[in-house]
Protein backbone atom coordinates (compact mmCIF):
# COMPACT_ATOMS: atom_id res chain seq x y z
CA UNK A 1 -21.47 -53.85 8.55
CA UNK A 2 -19.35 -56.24 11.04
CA UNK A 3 -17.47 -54.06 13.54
CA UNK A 4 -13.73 -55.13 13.67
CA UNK A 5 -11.76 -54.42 17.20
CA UNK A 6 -9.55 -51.57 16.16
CA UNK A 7 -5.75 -51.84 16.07
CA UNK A 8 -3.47 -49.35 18.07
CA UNK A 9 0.25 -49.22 17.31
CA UNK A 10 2.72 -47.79 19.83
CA UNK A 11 6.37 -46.62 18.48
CA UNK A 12 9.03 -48.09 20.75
CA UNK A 13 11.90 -45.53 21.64
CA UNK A 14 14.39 -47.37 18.76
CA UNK A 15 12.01 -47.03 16.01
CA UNK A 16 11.51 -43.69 16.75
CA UNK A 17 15.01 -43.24 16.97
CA UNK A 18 15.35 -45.10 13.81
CA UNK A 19 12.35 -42.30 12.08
CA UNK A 20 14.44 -39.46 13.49
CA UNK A 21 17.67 -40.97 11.69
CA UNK A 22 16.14 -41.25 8.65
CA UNK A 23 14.32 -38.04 8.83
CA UNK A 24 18.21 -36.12 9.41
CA UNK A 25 19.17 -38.17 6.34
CA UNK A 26 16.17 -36.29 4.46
CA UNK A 27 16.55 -33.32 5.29
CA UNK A 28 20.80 -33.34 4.89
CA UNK A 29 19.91 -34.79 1.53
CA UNK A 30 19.65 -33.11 -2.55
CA UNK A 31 16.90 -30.09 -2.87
CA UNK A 32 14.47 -31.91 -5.05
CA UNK A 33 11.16 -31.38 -3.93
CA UNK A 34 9.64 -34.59 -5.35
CA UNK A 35 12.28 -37.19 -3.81
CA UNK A 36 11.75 -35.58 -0.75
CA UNK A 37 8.33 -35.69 -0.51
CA UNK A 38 8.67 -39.33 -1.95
CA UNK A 39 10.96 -39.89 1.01
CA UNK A 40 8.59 -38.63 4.05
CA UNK A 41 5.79 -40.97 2.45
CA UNK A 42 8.34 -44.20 3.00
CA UNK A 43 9.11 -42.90 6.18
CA UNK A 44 5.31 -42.64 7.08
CA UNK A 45 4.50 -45.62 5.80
CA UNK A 46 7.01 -47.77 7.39
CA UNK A 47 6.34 -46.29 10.77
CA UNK A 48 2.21 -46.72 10.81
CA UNK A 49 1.79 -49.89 8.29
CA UNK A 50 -0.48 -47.34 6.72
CA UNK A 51 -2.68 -48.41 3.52
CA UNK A 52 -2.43 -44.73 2.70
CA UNK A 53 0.04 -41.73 3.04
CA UNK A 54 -0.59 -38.81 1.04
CA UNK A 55 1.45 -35.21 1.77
CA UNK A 56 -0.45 -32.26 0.50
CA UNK A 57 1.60 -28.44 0.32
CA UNK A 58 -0.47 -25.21 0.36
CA UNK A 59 0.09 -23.12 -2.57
CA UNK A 60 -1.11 -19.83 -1.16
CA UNK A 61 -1.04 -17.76 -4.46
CA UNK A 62 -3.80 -20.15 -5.05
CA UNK A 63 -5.26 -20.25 -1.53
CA UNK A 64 -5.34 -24.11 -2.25
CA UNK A 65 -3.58 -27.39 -0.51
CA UNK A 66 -2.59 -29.17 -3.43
CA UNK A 67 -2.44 -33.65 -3.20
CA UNK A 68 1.40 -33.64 -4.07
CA UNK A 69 2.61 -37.14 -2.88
CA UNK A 70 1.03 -40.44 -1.94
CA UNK A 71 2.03 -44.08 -0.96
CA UNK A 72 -0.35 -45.52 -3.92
CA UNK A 73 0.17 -44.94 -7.67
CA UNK A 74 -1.97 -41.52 -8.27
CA UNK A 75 0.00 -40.32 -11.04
CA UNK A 76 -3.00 -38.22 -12.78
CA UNK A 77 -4.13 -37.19 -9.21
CA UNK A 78 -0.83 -35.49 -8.23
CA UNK A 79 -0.59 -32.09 -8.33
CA UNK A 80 -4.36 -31.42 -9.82
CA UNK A 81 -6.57 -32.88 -6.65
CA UNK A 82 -7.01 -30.12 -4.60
CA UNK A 83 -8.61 -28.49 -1.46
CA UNK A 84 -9.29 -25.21 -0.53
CA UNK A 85 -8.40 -23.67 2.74
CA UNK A 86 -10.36 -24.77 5.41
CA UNK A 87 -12.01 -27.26 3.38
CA UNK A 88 -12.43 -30.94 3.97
CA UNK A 89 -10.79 -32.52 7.02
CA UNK A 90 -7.12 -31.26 5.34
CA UNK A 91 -8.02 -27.98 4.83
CA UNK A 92 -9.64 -27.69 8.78
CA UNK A 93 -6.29 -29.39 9.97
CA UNK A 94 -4.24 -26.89 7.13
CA UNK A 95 -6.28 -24.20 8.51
CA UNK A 96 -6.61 -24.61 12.51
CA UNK A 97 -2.74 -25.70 12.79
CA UNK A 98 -3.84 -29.39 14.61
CA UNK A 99 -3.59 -32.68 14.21
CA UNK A 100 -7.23 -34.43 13.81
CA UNK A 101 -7.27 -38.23 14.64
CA UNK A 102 -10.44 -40.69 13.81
CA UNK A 103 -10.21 -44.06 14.25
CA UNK A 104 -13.50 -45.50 12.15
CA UNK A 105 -16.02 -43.49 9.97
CA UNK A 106 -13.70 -40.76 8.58
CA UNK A 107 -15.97 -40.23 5.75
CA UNK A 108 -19.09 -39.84 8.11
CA UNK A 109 -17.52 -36.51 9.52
CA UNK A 110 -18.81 -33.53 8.85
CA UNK A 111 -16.01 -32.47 7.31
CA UNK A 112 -14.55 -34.60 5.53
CA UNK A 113 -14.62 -33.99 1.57
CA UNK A 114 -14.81 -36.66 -0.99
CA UNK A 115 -13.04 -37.15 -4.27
CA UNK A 116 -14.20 -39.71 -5.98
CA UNK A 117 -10.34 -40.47 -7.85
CA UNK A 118 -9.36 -41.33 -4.50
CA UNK A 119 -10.27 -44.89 -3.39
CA UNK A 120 -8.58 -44.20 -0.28
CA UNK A 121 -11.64 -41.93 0.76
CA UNK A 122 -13.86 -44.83 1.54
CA UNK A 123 -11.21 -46.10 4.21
CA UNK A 124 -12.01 -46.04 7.95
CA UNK A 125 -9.67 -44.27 10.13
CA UNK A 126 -7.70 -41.07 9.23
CA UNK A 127 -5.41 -39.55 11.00
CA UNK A 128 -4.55 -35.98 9.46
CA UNK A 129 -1.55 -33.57 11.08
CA UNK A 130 -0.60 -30.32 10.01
CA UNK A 131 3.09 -29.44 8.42
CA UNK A 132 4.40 -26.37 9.90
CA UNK A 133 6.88 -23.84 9.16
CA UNK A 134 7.69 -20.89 11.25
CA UNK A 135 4.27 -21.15 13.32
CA UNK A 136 2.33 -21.46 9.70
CA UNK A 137 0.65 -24.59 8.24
CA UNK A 138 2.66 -25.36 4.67
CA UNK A 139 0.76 -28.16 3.90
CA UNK A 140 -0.71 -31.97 5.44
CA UNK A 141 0.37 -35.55 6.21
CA UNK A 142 -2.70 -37.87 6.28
CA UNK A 143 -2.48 -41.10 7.02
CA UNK A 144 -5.20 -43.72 6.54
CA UNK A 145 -6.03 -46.98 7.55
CA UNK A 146 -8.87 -49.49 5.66
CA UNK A 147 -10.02 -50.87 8.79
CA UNK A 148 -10.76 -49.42 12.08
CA UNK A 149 -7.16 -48.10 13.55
CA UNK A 150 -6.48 -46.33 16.54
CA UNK A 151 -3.82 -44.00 16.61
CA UNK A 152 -1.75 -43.96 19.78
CA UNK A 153 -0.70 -40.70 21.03
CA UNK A 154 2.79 -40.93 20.55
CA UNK A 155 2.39 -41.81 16.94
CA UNK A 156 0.88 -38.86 16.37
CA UNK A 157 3.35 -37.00 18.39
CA UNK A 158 6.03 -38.31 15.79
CA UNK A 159 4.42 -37.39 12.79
CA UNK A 160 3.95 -33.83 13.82
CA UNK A 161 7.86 -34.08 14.71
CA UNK A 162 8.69 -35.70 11.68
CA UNK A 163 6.16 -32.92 9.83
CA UNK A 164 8.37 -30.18 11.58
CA UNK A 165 11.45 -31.27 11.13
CA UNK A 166 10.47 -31.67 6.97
CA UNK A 167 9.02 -28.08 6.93
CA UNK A 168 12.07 -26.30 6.61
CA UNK A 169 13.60 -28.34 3.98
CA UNK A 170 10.29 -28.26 2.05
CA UNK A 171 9.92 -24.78 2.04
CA UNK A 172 13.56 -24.43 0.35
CA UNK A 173 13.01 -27.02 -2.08
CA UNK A 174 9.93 -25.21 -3.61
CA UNK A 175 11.88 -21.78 -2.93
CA UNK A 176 14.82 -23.55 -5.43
CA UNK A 177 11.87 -25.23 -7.69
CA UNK A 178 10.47 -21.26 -7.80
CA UNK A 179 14.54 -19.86 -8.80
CA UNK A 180 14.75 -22.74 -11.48
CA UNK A 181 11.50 -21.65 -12.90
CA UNK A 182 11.94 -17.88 -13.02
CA UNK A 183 15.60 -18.93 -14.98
CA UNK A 184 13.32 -20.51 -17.36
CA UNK A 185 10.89 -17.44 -17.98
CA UNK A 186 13.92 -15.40 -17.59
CA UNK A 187 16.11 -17.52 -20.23
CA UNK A 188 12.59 -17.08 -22.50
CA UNK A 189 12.16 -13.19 -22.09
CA UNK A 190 15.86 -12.74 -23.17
CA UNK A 191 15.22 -15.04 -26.35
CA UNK A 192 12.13 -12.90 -27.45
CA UNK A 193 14.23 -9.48 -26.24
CA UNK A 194 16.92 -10.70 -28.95
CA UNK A 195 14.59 -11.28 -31.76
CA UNK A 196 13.16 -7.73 -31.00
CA UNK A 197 16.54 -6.32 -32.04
CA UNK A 198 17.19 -8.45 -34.69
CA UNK A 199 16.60 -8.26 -38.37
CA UNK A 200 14.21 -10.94 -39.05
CA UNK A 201 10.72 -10.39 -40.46
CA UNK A 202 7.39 -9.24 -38.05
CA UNK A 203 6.10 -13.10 -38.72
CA UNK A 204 8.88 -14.64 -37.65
CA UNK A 205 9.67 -12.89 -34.46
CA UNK A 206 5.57 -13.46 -33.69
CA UNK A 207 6.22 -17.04 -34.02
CA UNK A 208 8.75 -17.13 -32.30
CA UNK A 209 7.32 -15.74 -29.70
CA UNK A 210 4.37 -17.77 -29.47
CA UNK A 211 6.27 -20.77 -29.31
CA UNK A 212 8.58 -19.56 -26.41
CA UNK A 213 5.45 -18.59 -24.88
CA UNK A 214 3.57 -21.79 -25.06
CA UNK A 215 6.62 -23.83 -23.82
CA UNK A 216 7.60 -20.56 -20.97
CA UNK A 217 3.51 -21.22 -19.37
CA UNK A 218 3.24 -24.92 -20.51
CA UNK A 219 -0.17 -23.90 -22.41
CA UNK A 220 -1.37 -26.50 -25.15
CA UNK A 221 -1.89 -22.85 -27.53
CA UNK A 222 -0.36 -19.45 -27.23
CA UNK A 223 -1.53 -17.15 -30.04
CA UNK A 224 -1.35 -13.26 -31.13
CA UNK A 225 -3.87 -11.28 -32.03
CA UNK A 226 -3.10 -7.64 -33.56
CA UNK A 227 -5.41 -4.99 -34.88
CA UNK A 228 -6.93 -4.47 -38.30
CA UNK A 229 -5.92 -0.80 -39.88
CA UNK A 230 -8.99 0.40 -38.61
CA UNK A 231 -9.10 -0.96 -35.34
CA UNK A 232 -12.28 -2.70 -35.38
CA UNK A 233 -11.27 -6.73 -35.95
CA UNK A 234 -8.38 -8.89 -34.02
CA UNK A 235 -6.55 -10.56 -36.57
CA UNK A 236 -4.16 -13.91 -35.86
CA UNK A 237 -1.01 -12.69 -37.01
CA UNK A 238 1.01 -16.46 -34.71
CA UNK A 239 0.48 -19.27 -33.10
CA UNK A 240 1.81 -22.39 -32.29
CA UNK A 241 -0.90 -24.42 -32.81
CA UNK A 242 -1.07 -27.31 -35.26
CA UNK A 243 -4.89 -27.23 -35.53
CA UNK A 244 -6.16 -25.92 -39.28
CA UNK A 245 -9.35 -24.77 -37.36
CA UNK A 246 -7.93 -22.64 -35.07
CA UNK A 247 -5.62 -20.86 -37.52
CA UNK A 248 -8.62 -20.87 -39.75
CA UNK A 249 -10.38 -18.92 -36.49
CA UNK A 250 -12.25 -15.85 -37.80
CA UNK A 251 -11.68 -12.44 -37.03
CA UNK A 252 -12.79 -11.36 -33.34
CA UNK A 253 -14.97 -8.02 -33.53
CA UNK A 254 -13.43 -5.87 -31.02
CA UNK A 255 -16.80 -3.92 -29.67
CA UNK A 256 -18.39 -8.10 -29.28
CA UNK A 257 -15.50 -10.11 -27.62
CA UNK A 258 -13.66 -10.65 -24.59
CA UNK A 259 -10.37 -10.08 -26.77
CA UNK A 260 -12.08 -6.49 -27.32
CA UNK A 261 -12.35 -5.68 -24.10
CA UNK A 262 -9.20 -6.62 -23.21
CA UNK A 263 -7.92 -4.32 -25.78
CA UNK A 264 -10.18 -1.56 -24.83
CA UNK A 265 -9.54 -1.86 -21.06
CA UNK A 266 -5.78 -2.92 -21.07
CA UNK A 267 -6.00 -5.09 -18.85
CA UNK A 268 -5.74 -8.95 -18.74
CA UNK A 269 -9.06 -11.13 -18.32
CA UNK A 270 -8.25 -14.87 -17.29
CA UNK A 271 -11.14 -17.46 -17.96
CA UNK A 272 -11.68 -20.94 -15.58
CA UNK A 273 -13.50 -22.57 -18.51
CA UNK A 274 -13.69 -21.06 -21.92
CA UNK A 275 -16.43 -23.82 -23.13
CA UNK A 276 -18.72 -22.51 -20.13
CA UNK A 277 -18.40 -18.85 -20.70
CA UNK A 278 -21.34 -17.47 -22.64
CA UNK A 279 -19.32 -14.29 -23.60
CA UNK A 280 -16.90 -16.12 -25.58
CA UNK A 281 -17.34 -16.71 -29.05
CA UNK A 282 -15.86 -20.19 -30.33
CA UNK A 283 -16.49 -22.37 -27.39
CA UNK A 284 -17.44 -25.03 -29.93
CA UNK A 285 -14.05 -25.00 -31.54
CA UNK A 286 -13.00 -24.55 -27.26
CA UNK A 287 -14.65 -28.02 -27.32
CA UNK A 288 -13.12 -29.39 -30.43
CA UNK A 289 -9.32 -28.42 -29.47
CA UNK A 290 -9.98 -29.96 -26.11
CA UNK A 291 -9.03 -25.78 -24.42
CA UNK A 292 -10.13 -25.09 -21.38
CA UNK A 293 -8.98 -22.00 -19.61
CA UNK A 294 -7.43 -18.90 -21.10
CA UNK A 295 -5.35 -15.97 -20.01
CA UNK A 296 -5.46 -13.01 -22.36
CA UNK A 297 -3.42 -9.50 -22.02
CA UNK A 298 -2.71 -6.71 -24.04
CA UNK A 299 0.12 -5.83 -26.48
CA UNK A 300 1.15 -2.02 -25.04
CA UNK A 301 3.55 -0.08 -25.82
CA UNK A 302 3.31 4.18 -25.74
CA UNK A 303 -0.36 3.56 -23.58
CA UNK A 304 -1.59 2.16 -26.45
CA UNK A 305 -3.04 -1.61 -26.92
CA UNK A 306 -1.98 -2.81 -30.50
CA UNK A 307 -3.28 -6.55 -29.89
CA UNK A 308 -3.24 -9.34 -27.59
CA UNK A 309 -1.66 -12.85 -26.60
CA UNK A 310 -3.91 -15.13 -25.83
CA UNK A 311 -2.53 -18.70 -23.50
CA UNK A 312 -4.97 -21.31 -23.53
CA UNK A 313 -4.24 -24.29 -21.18
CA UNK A 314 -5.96 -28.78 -21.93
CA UNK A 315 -6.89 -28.56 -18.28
CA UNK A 316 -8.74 -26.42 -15.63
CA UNK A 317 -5.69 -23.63 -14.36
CA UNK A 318 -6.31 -21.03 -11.88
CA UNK A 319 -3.46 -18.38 -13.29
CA UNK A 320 -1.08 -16.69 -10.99
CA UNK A 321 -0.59 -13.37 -10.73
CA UNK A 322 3.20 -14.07 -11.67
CA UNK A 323 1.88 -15.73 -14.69
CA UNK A 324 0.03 -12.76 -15.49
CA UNK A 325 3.18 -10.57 -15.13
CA UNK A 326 5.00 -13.10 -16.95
CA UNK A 327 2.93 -13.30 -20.06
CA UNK A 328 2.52 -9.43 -19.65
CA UNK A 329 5.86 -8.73 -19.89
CA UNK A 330 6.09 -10.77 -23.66
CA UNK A 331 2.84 -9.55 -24.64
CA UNK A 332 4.82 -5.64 -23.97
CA UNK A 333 7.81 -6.32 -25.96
CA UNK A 334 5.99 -8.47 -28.35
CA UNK A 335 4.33 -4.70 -28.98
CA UNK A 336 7.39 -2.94 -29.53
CA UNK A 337 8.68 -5.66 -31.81
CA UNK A 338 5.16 -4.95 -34.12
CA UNK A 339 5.89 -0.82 -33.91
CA UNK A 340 9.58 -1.46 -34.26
CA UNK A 341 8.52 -3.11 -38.07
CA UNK A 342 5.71 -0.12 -38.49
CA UNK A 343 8.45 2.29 -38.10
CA UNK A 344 10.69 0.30 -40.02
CA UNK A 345 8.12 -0.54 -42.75
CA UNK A 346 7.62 3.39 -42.98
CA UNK A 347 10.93 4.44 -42.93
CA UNK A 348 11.63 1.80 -46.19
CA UNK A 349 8.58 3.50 -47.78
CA UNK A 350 9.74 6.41 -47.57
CA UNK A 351 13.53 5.61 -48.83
CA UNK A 352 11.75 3.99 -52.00
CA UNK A 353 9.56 7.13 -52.19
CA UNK A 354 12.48 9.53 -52.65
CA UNK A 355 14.62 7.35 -54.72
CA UNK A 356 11.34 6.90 -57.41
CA UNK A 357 11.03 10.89 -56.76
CA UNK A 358 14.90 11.27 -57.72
CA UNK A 359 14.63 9.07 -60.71
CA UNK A 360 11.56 9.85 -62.24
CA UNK A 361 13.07 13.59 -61.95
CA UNK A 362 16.03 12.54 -64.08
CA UNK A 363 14.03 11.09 -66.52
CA UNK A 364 11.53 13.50 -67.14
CA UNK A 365 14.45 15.90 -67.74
CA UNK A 366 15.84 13.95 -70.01
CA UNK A 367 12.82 13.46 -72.22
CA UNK A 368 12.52 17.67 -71.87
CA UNK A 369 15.70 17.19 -73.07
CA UNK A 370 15.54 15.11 -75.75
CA UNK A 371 12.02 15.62 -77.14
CA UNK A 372 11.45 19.67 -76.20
CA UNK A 373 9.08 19.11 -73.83
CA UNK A 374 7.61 21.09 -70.86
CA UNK A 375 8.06 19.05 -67.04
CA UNK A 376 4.15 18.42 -67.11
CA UNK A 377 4.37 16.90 -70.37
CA UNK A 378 7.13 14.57 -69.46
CA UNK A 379 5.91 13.59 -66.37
CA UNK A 380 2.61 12.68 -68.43
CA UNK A 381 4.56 10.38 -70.91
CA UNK A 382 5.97 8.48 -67.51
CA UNK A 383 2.85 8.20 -66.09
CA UNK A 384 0.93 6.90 -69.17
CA UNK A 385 3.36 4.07 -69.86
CA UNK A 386 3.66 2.92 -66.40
CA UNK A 387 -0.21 2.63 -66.33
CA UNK A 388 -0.48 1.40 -70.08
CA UNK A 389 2.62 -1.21 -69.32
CA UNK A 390 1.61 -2.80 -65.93
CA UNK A 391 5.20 -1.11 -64.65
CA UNK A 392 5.92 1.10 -61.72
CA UNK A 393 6.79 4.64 -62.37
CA UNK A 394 10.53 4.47 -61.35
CA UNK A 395 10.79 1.18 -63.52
CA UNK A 396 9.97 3.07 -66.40
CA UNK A 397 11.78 5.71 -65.54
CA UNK A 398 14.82 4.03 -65.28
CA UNK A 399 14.20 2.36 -68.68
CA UNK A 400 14.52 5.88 -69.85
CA UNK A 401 17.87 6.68 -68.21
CA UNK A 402 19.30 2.69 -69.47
CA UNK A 403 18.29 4.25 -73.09
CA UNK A 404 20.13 7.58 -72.20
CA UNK A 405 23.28 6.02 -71.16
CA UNK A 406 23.19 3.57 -74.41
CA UNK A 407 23.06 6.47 -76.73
């Protein structure tokens, strides 16, 4: 390989006064998390002639630094590549809280991680410097040159101001993106509470449901899964899903399944990689549907599990424990909505029971009446013709009283 004589660029006082400027501008500016990040990137770029800027932010639910802006077009990249803490040359500079600055080689370091999306990894110098807020590392700038680069001191210097002056603004921008998110799984929980207290049919508050679900955790299928009478099979009762051959899914035996166990343990069980896990059961339909990972938690309501809603998401997804509390929370009233319609369903059953009881009464003492016969006997006569007719007891019953009242 030729060895090139490596560039060093020095900021003069009025472009870094120029930087600052800008970096007020930013920071005075709209909370939208992307355009700012989008901003810092120009600003970056325009102050090193950089052939690469990428800002990463640490997602510590996740314990991961997460690639969410970058001076080239990584559109698919954003927001899946990821590092965890401490790894790669990021995730040391995330981790230690300093700056790291190589001016040829970068990918010979020990710790430097490649991704092989990222072209940029094969380039030669890399300069890497921690954003901090309130003494703690919220995430990375990395810079990166193609050819050999030295980075002068007082380039560096600005980038960690730059990085600290961001931090703050950052941090309230995802704080905002976090409110306007919770409003959304908020708005969603108050949509399912309403058809809980509504009128409509079990199947159509399920689907509902489901499809609030699915579009509350962005998950490609969202399904519900109640108990057979005898408590041995998960049956889909909704789901969003288009696909035939998922609706078409057969029963899942509770004492054989990871949807049993949920059930008999209720608690929730999230999976990485459904296709990979030998315990469950349809990972060549997983395959087929293009699912990936799943999140699965019971439906509870008086300590008891009465099903389960199952999220399943196209691509890899580490779940939050908000998520988990989230989908928890519908699975819950999802529950009372299915006992609400037991209760209900009884309660109707047992109207219709009496009224058949009062009317079959009347017209049994009406044929006493009429024909001299004994209760037994007339109840007898009822319950032959319903059984020789195809009818229900209190239909012919009240055939009996239409006759009366013709007579």
């Amino acid at each position: 390989m030729v060895q090139t004589k490596s560039k060093k660029l020095n900021i003069s006082p009025a472009q870094e006064l120029t930087v600052l400027r800008r970096i007020v501008e930013i920071t005075n500016s709209a909370i939208d998390l992307k355009l700012i990040l989008r901003e810092v990137v120009d600003v970056v770029n325009d102050m090193t002639k950089a052939d690469s800027v990428f800002i990463y932010l640490f997602d510590e639910k996740r314990k991961h630094l997460i690639l969410m802006a970058s001076k080239t077009p990584h559109k698919k990249e954003l927001g899946k590549v990821n590092l965890k803490s401490g790894e790669g040359i990021t995730g040391w500079v995330a981790s230690k809280n300093e700056p790291v600055a190589i001016k040829k080689n970068a990918y010979q370091d020990s710790r430097f991680k490649n991704f092989d999306v990222l072209p940029e990894d094969q380039y030669e110098a890399f300069l890497s410097v921690p954003i901090v807020y309130k003494d703690k590392a919220i995430g990375v700038v990395n810079v990166q040159h193609k050819k050999s680069h030295e980075y002068a001191t007082n380039t560096t210097s600005l980038i960690s101001l730059i990085a600290k002056q961001i931090s703050g603004v950052i941090t309230h921008a995802q704080l905002y993106e976090d409110t306007k998110q919770k409003a959304v799984q908020f708005d969603s929980l108050i949509k399912v509470s309403q058809s809980i207290t509504s009128e409509d049919y079990l199947d159509e508050i399920l689907n509902l449901i489901v499809v609030v679900t699915a579009e509350m955790l962005n998950s490609k299928i969202c399904s519900i899964m109640l108990l057979d009478k005898k408590g041995n099979e998960l049956v889909i009762k909704a789901t969003q899903s288009l696909s035939a051959q998922y609706k078409k899914k057969p029963n899942v035996k509770v004492d054989a399944s990871i949807s049993g166990q949920v059930i008999k343990d209720k608690k929730p069980v999230a999976i990485d990689d459904v296709r990979q896990e030998k315990k469950y059961s349809y990972r060549d339909l997983a395959t087929r549907e293009g699912l990936t990972s799943m999140l699965a938690v019971p439906m509870i309501v008086k300590d008891k599990a009465v099903g389960i809603v199952n999220v399943y998401t196209k691509k890899p997804h580490i779940f939050t424990q908000e998520e988990i509390d989230v989908l928890q929370m519908v699975a819950n009233q999802a529950a009372v909505a299915v006992e609400n319609t037991k209760l209900m369903e009884e309660a109707l059953k047992a109207k219709e029971a009496l009224e058949t009881r009062k009317t079959v009464e009347r017209a049994k003492g009406i044929l006493m009446q009429m024909q001299g016969l004994t209760e037994p006997a007339a109840y007898r006569i009822i319950h032959k013709k319903s059984m020789d007719s195809g009818k229900t007891m209190k239909e012919i019953a009240e055939s009996i009283l239409l006759m009366e009242e013709l007579r």
